[in-house]
N, C-alpha and C. Protein backbone atom coordinates (compact mmCIF):
# COMPACT_ATOMS: atom_id res chain seq x y z
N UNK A 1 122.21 95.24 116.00
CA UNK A 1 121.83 96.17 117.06
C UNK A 1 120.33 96.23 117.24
N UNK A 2 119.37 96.10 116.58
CA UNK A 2 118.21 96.18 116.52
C UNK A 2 117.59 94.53 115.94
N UNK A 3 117.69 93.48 116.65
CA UNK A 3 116.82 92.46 116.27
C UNK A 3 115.54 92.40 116.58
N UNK A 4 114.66 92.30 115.36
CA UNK A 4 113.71 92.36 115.28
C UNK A 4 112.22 90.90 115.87
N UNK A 5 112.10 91.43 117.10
CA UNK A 5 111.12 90.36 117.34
C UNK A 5 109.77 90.97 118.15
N UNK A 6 108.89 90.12 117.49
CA UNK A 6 107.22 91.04 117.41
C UNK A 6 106.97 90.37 119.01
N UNK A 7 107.40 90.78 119.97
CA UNK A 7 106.97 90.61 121.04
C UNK A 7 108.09 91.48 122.49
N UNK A 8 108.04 91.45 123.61
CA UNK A 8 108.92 92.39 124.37
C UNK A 8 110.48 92.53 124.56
N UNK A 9 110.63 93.66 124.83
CA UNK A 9 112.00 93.70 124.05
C UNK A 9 112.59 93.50 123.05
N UNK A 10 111.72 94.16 122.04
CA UNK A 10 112.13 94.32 120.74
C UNK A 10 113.50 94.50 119.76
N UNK A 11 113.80 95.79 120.98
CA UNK A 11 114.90 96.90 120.33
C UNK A 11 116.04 96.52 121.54
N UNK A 12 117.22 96.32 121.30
CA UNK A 12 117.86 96.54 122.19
C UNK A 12 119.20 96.56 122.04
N UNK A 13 120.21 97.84 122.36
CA UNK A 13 121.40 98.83 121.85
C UNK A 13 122.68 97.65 122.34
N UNK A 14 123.93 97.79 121.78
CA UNK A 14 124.95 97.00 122.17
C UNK A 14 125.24 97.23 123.56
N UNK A 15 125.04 97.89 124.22
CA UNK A 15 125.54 98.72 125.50
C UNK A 15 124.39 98.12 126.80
N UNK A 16 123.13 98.74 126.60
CA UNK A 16 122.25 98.27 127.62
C UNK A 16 120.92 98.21 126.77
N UNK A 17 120.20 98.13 127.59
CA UNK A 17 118.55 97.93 126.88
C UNK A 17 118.25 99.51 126.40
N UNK A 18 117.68 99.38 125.44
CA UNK A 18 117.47 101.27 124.94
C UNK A 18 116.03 101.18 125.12
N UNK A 19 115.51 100.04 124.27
CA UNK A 19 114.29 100.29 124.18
C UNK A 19 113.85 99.03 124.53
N UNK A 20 112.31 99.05 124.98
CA UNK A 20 111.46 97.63 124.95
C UNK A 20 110.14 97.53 125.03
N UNK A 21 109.66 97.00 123.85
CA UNK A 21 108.16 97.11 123.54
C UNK A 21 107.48 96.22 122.99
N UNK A 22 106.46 96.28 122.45
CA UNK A 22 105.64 94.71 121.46
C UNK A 22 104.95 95.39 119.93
N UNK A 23 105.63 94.65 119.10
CA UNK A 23 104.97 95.01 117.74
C UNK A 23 104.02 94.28 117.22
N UNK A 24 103.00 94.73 116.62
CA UNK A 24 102.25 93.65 116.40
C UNK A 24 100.84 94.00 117.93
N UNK A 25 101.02 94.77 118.49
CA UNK A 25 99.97 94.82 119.83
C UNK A 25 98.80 94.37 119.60
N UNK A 26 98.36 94.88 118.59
CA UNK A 26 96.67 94.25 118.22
C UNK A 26 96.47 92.59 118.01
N UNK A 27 97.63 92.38 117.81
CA UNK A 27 97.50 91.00 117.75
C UNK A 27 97.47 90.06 119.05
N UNK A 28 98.99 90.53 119.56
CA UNK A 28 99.92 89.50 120.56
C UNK A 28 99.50 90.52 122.23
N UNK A 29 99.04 89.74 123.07
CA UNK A 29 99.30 90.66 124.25
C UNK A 29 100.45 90.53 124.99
N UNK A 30 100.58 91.69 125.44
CA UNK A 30 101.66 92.40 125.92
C UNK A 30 102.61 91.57 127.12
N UNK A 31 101.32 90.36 127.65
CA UNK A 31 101.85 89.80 129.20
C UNK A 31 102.31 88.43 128.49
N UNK A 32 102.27 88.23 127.26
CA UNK A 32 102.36 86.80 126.90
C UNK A 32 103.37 86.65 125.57
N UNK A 33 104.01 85.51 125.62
CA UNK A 33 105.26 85.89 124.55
C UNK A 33 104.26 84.94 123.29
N UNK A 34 105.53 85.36 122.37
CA UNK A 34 104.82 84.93 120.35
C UNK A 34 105.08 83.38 120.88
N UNK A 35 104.08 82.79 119.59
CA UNK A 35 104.03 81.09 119.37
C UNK A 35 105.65 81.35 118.68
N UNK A 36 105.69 80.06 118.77
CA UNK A 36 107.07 80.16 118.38
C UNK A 36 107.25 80.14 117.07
N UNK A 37 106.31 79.46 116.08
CA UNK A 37 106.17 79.73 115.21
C UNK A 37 106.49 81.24 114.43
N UNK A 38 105.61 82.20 114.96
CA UNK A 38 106.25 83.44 114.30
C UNK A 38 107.58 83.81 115.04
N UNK A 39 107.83 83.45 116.34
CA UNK A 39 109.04 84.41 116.21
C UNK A 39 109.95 83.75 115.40
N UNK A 40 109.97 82.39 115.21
CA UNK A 40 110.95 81.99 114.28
C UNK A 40 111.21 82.46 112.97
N UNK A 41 109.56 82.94 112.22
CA UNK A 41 109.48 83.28 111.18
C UNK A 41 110.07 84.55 111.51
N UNK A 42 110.03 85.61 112.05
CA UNK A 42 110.39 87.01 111.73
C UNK A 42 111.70 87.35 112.52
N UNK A 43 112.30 86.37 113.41
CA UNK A 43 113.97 86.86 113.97
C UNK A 43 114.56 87.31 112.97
N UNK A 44 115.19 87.77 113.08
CA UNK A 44 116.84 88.41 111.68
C UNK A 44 115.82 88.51 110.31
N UNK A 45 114.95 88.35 110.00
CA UNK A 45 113.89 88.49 108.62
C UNK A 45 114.05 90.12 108.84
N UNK A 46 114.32 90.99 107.65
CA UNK A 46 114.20 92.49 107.24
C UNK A 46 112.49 92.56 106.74
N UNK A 47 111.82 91.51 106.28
CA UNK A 47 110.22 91.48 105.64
C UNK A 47 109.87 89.76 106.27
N UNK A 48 108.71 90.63 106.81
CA UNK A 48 107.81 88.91 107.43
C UNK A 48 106.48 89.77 107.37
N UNK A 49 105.37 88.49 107.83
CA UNK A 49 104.27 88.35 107.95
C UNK A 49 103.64 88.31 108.95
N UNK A 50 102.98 89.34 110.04
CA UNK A 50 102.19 89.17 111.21
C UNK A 50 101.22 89.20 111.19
N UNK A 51 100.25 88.09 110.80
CA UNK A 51 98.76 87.97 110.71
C UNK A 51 98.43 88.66 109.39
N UNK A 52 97.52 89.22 109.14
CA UNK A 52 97.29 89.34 107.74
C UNK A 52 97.95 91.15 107.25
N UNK A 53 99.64 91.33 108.16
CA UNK A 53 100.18 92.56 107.72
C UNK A 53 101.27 92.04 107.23
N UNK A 54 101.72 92.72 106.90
CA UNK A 54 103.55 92.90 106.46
C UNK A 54 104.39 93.89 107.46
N UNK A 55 105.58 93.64 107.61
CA UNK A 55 106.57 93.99 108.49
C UNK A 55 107.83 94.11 107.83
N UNK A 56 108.21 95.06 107.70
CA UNK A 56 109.05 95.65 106.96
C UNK A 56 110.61 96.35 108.48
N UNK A 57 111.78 95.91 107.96
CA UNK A 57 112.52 96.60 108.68
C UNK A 57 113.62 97.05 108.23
N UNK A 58 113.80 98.54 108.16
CA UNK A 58 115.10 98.96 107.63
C UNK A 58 116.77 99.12 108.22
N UNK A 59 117.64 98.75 108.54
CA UNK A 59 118.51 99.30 109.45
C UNK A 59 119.57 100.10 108.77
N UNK A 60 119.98 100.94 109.52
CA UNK A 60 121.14 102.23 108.61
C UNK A 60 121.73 102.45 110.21
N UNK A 61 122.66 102.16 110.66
CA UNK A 61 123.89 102.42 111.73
C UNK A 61 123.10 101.70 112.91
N UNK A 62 122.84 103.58 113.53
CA UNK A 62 122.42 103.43 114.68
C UNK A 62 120.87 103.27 114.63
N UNK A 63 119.87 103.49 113.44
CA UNK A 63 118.67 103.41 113.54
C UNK A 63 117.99 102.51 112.72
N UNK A 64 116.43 102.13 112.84
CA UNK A 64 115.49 101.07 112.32
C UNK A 64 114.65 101.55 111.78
N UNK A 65 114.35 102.15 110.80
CA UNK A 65 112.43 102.52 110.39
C UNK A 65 111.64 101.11 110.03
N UNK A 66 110.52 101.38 110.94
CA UNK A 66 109.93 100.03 111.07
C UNK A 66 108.99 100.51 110.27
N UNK A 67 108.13 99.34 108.99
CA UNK A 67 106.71 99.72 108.51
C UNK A 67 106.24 98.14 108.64
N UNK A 68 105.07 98.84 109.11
CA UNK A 68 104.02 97.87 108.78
C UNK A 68 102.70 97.96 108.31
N UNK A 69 102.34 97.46 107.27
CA UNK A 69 101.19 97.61 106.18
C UNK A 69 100.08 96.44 106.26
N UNK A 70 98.98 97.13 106.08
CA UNK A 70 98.29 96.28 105.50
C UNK A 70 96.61 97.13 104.57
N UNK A 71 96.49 96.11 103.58
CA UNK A 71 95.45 96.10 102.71
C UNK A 71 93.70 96.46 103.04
N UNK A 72 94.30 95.72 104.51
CA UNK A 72 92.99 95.71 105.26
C UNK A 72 92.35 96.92 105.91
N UNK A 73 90.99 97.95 105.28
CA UNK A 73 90.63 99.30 105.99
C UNK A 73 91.03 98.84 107.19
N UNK A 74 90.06 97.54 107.58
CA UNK A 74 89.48 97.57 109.04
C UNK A 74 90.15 96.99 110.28
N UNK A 75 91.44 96.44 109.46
CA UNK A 75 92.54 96.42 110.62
C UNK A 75 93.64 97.88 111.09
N UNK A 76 93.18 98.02 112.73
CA UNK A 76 94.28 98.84 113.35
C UNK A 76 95.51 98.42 113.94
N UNK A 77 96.64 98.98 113.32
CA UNK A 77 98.18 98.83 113.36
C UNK A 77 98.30 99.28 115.02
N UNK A 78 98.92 98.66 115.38
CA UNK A 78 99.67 98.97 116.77
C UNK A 78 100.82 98.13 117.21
N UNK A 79 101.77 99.57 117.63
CA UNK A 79 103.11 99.10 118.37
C UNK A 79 103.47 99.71 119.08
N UNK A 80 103.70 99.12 120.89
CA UNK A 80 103.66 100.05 122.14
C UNK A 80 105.12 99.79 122.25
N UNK A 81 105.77 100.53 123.49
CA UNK A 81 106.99 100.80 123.62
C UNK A 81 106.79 101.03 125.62
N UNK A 82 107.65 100.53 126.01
CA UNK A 82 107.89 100.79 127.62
C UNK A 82 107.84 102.10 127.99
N UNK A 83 107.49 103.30 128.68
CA UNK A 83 108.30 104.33 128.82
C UNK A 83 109.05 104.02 129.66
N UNK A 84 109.10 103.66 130.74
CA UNK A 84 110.41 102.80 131.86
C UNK A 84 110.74 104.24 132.82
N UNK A 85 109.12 104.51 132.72
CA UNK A 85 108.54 105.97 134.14
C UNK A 85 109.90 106.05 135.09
N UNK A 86 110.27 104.66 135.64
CA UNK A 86 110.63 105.40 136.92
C UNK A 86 112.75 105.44 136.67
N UNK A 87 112.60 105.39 135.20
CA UNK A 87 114.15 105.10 135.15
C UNK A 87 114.72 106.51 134.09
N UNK A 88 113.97 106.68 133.11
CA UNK A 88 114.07 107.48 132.59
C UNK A 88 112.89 108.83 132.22
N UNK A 89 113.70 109.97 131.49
CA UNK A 89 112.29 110.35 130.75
C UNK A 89 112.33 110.76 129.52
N UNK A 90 110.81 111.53 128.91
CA UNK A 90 110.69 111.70 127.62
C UNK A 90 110.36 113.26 127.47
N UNK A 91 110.76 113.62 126.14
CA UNK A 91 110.29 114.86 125.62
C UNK A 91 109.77 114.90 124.44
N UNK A 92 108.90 116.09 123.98
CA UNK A 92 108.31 116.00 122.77
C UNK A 92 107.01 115.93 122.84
N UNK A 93 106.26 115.54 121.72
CA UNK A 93 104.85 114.51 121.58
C UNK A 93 104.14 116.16 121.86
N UNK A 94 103.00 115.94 122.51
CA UNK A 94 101.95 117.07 122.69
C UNK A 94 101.64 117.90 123.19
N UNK A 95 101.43 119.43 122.85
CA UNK A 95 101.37 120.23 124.23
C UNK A 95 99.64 120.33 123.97
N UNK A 96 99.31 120.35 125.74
CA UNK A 96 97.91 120.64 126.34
C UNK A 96 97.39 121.54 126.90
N UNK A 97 95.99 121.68 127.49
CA UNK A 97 96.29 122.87 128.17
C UNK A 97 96.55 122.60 129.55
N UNK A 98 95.66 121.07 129.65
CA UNK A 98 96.87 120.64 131.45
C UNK A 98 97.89 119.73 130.58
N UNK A 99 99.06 120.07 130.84
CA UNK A 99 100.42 120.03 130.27
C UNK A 99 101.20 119.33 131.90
N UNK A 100 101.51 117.77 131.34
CA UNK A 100 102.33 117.03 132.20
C UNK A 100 103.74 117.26 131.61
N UNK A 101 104.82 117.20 132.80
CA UNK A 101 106.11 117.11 132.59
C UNK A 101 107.08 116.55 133.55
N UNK A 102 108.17 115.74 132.53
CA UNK A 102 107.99 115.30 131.69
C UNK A 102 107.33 114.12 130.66
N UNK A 103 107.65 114.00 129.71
CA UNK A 103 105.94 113.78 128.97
C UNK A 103 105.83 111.94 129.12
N UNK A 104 106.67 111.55 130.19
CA UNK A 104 106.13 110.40 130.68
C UNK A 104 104.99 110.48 131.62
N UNK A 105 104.95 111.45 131.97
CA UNK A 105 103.58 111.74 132.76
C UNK A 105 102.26 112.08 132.21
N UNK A 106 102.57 112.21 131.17
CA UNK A 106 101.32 112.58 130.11
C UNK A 106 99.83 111.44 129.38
N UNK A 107 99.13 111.89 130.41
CA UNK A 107 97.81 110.61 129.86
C UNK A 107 97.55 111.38 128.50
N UNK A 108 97.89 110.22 127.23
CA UNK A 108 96.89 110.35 126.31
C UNK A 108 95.48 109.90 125.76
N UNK A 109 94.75 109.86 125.59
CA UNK A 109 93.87 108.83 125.06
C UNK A 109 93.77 108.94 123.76
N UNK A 110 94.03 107.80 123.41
CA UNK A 110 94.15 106.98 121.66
C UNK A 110 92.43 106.63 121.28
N UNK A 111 91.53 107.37 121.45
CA UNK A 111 90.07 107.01 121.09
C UNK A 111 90.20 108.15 119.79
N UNK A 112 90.58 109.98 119.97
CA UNK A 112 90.56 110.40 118.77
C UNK A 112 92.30 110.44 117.87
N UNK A 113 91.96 111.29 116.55
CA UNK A 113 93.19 110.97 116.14
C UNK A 113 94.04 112.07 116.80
N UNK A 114 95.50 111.91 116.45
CA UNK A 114 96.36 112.97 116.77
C UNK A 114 96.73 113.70 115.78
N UNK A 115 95.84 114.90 115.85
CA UNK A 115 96.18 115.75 115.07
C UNK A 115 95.43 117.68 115.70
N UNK A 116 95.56 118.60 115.34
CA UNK A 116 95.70 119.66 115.96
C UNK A 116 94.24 120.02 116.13
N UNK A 117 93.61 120.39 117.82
CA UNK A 117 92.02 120.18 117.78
C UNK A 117 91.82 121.50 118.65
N UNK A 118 90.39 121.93 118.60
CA UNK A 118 90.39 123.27 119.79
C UNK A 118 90.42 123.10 121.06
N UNK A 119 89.63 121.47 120.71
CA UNK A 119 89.10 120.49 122.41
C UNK A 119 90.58 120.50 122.93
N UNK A 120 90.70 120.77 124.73
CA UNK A 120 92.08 120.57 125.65
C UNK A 120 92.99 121.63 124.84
N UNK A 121 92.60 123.00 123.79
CA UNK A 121 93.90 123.65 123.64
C UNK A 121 95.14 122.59 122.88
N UNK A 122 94.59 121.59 122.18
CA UNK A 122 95.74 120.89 121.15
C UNK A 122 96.33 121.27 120.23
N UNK A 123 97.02 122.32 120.46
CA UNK A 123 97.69 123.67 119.70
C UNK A 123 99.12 122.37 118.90
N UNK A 124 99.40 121.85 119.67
CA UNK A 124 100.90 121.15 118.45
C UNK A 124 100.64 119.56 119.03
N UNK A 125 100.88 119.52 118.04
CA UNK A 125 101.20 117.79 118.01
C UNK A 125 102.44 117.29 117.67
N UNK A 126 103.12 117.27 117.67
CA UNK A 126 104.88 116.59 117.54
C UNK A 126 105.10 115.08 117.01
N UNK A 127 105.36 114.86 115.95
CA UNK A 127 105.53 113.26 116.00
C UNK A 127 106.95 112.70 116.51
N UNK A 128 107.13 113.32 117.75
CA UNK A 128 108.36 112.77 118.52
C UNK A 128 108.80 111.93 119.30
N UNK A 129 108.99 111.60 119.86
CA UNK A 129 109.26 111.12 121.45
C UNK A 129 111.21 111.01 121.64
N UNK A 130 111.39 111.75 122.89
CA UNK A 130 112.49 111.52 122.75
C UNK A 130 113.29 111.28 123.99
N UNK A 131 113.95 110.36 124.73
CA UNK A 131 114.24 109.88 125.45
C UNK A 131 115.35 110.69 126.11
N UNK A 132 115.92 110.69 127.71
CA UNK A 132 116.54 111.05 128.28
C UNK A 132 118.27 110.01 128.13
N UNK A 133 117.57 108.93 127.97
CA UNK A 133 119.09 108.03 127.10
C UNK A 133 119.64 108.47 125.79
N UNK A 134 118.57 108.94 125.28
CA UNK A 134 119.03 109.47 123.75
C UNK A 134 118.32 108.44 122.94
N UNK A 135 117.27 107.50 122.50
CA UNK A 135 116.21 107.40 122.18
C UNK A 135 115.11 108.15 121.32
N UNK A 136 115.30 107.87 120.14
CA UNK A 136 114.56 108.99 119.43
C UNK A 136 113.38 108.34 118.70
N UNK A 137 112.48 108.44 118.18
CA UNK A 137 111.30 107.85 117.80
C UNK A 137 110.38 109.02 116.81
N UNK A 138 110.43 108.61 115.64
CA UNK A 138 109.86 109.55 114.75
C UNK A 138 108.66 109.11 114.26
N UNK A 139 107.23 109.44 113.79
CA UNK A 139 106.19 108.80 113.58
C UNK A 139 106.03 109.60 111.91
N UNK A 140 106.31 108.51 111.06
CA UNK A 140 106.02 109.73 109.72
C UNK A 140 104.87 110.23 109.80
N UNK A 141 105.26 111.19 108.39
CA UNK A 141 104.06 111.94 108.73
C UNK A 141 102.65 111.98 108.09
N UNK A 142 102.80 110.72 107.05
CA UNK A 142 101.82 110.13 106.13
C UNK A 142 101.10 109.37 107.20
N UNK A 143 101.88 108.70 108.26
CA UNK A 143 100.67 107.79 109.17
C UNK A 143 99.57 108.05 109.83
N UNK A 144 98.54 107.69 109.32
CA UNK A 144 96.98 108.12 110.01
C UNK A 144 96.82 107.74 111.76
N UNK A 145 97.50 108.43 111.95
CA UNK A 145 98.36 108.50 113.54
C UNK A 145 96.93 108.65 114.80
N UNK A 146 97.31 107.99 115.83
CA UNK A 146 96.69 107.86 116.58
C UNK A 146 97.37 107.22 118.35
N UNK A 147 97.27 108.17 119.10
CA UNK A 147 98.03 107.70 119.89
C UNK A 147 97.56 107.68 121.45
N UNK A 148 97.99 106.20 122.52
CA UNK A 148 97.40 105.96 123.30
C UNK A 148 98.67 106.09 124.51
N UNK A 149 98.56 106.61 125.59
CA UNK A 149 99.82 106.92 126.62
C UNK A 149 99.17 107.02 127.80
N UNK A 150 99.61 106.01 128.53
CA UNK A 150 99.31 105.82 130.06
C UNK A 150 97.37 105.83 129.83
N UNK A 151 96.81 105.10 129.27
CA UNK A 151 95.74 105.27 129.29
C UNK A 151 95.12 103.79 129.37
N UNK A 152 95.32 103.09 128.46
CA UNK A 152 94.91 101.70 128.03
C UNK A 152 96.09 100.90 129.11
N UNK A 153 96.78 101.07 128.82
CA UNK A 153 98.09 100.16 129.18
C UNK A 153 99.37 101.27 129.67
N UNK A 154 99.18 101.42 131.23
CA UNK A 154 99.80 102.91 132.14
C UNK A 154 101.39 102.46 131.97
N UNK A 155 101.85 103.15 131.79
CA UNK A 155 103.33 102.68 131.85
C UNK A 155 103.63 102.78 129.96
N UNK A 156 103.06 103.08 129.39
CA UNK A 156 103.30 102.76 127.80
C UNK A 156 102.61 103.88 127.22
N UNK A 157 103.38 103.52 125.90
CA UNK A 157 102.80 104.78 124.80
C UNK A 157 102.90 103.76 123.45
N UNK A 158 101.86 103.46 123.17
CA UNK A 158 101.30 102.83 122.00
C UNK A 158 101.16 103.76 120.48
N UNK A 159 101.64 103.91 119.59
CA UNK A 159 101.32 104.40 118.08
C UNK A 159 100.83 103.60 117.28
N UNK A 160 99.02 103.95 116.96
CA UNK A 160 97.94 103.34 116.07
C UNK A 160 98.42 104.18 114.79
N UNK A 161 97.76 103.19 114.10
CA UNK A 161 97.42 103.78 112.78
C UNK A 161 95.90 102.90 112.45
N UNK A 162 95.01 104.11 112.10
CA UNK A 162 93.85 103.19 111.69
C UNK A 162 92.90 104.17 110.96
N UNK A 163 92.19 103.78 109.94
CA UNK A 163 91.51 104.63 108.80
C UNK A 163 90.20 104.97 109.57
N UNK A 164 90.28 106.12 109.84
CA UNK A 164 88.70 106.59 110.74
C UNK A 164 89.42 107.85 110.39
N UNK A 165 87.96 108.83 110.56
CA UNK A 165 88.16 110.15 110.43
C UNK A 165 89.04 110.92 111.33
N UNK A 166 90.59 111.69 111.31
CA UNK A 166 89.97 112.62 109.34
C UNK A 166 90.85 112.21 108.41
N UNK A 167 91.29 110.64 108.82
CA UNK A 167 92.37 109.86 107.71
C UNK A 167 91.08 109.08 106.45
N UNK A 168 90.36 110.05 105.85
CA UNK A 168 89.56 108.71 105.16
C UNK A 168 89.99 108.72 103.39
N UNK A 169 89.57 108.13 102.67
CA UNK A 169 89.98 107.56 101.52
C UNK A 169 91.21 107.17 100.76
N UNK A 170 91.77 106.55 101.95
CA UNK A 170 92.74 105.61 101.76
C UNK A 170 92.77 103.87 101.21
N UNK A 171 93.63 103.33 100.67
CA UNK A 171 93.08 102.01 100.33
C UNK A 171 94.30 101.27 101.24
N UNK A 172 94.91 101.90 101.99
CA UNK A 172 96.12 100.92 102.79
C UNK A 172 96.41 101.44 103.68
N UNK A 173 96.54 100.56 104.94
CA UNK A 173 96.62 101.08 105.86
C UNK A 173 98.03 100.65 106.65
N UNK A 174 99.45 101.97 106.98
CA UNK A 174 100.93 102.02 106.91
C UNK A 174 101.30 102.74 108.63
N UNK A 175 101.82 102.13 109.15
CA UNK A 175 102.69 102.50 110.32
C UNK A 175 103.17 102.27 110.10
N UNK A 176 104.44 103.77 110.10
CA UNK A 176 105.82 103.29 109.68
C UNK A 176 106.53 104.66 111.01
N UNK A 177 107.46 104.09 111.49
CA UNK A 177 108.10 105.46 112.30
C UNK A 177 110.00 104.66 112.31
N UNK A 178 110.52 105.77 112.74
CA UNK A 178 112.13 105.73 113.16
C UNK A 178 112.51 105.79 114.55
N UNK A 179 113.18 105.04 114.61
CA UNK A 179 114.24 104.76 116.02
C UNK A 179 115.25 104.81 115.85
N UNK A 180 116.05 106.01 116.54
CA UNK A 180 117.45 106.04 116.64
C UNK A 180 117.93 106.07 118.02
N UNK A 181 118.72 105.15 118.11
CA UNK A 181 119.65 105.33 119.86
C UNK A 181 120.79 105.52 119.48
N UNK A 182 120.72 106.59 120.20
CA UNK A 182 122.45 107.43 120.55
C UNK A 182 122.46 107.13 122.34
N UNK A 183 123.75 107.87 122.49
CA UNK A 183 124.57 108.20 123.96
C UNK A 183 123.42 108.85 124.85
N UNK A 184 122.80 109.88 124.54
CA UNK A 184 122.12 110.68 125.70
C UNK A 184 121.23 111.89 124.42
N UNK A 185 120.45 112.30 125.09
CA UNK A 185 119.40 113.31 124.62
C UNK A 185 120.15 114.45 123.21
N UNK A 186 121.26 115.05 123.89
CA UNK A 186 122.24 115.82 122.85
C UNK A 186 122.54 115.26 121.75
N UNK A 187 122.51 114.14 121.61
CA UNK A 187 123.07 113.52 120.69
C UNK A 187 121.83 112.10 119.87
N UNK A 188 120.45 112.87 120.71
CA UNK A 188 119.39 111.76 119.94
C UNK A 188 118.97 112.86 118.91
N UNK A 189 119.19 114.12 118.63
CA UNK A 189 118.66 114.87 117.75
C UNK A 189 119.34 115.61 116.57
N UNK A 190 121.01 115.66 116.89
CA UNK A 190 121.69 115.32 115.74
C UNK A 190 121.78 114.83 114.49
N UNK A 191 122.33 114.39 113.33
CA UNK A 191 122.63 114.13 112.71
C UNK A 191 121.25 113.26 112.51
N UNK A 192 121.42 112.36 112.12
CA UNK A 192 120.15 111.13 111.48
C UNK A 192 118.62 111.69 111.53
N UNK A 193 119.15 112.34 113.18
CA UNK A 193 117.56 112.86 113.89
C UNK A 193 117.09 114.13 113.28
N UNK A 194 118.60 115.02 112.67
CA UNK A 194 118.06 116.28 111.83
C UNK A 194 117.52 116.09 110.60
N UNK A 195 117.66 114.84 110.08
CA UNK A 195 116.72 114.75 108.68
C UNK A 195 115.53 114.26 108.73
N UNK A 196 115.13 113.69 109.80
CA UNK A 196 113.83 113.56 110.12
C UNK A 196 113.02 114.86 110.34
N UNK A 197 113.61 115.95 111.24
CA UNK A 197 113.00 116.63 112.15
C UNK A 197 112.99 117.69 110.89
N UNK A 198 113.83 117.98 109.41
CA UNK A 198 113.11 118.98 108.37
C UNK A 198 112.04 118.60 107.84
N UNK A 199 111.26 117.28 107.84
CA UNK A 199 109.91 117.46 107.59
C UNK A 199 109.07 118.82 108.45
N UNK A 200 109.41 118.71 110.00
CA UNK A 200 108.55 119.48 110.97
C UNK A 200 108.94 121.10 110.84
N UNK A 201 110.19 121.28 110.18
CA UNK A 201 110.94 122.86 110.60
C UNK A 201 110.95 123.46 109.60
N UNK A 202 110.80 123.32 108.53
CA UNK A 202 110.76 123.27 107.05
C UNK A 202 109.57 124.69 106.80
């Protein structure tokens, strides 16, 4: 259900397309597909190698926790995802004080980190995203998170991870988040999605 390939259309459900995005962004651009070389190396692979990270993939039913690591301070992790604006939408992620809805409409800019600021009234930060298909997307909560939406690349929501302040004295640098596709929205926050979401309610 989830074959794993570091370039578009990543993710995609027995039924229809759930999700579609590029892993690996800092590396591979977005308009151009992998040498064939890696995708060969990392199709059906649960652990491969994208440039000087590791890629890690877990699967349990309906969902994937993806990590990807690396050693390197000074490399930033990135993996964008479609929002698919004019087909579906999203909930979750950030409230502002100009507050778009729904939160496919929401410019972020990925220059500071995401985390709770006075600047724009950044009263909550959510590591959510959650789709009107039922699409769920969890960003742990160890990741030195950083996030870019309709800003860099309009139509997308990108999740960095990269060691800059106020993530500092770290020696590794980990994006790791969860994807679960269910039926529809009711049923993306259920079960799988409630053991994620007691980190936040707790």
């Amino acid at each position: 259900m989830f074959p794993c390939k570091p370039y578009n259309k990543v993710l995609i459900s027995e039924k229809s397309l759930a999700l579609r995005g590029t892993i690996a962004k800092e590396i591979y651009s977005y308009n151009n597909d992998m040498p064939s070389a890696v995708d060969a190396k990392c199709i059906s692979k649960r652990v491969c190698q994208i440039g000087n990270t590791t890629l890690k993939v877990d699967i349990a039913g309906d969902s994937a926790t993806i990590t990807r690591e690396s050693l390197d301070a000074a490399v930033q992790l990135e993996d964008c995802y479609d929002l698919r604006k004019d087909e579906i939408h999203w909930y979750g992620g950030p409230e502002r004080k100009v507050q778009k809805w729904p939160l496919e409409k929401q410019v972020i800019n990925g220059s500071e980190a995401y985390v709770l600021k006075a600047t724009d009234n950044f009263a909550v930060a959510e590591r959510y995203w959650l789709s009107s298909e039922g699409v769920f997307i969890y960003i742990d909560e160890t990741v030195p998170l950083f996030i870019d939406q309709n800003n860099l690349y309009p139509g997308m929501v990108c999740f960095q991870s990269r060691l800059e302040g106020p993530y500092i004295n770290r020696t590794k640098n980990v994006l790791k988040y969860t994807i679960v596709v269910n039926d529809g929205p009711k049923k993306g926050t259920p079960l799988r999605s409630q053991q994620l979401f007691r980190k936040t309610i707790r």
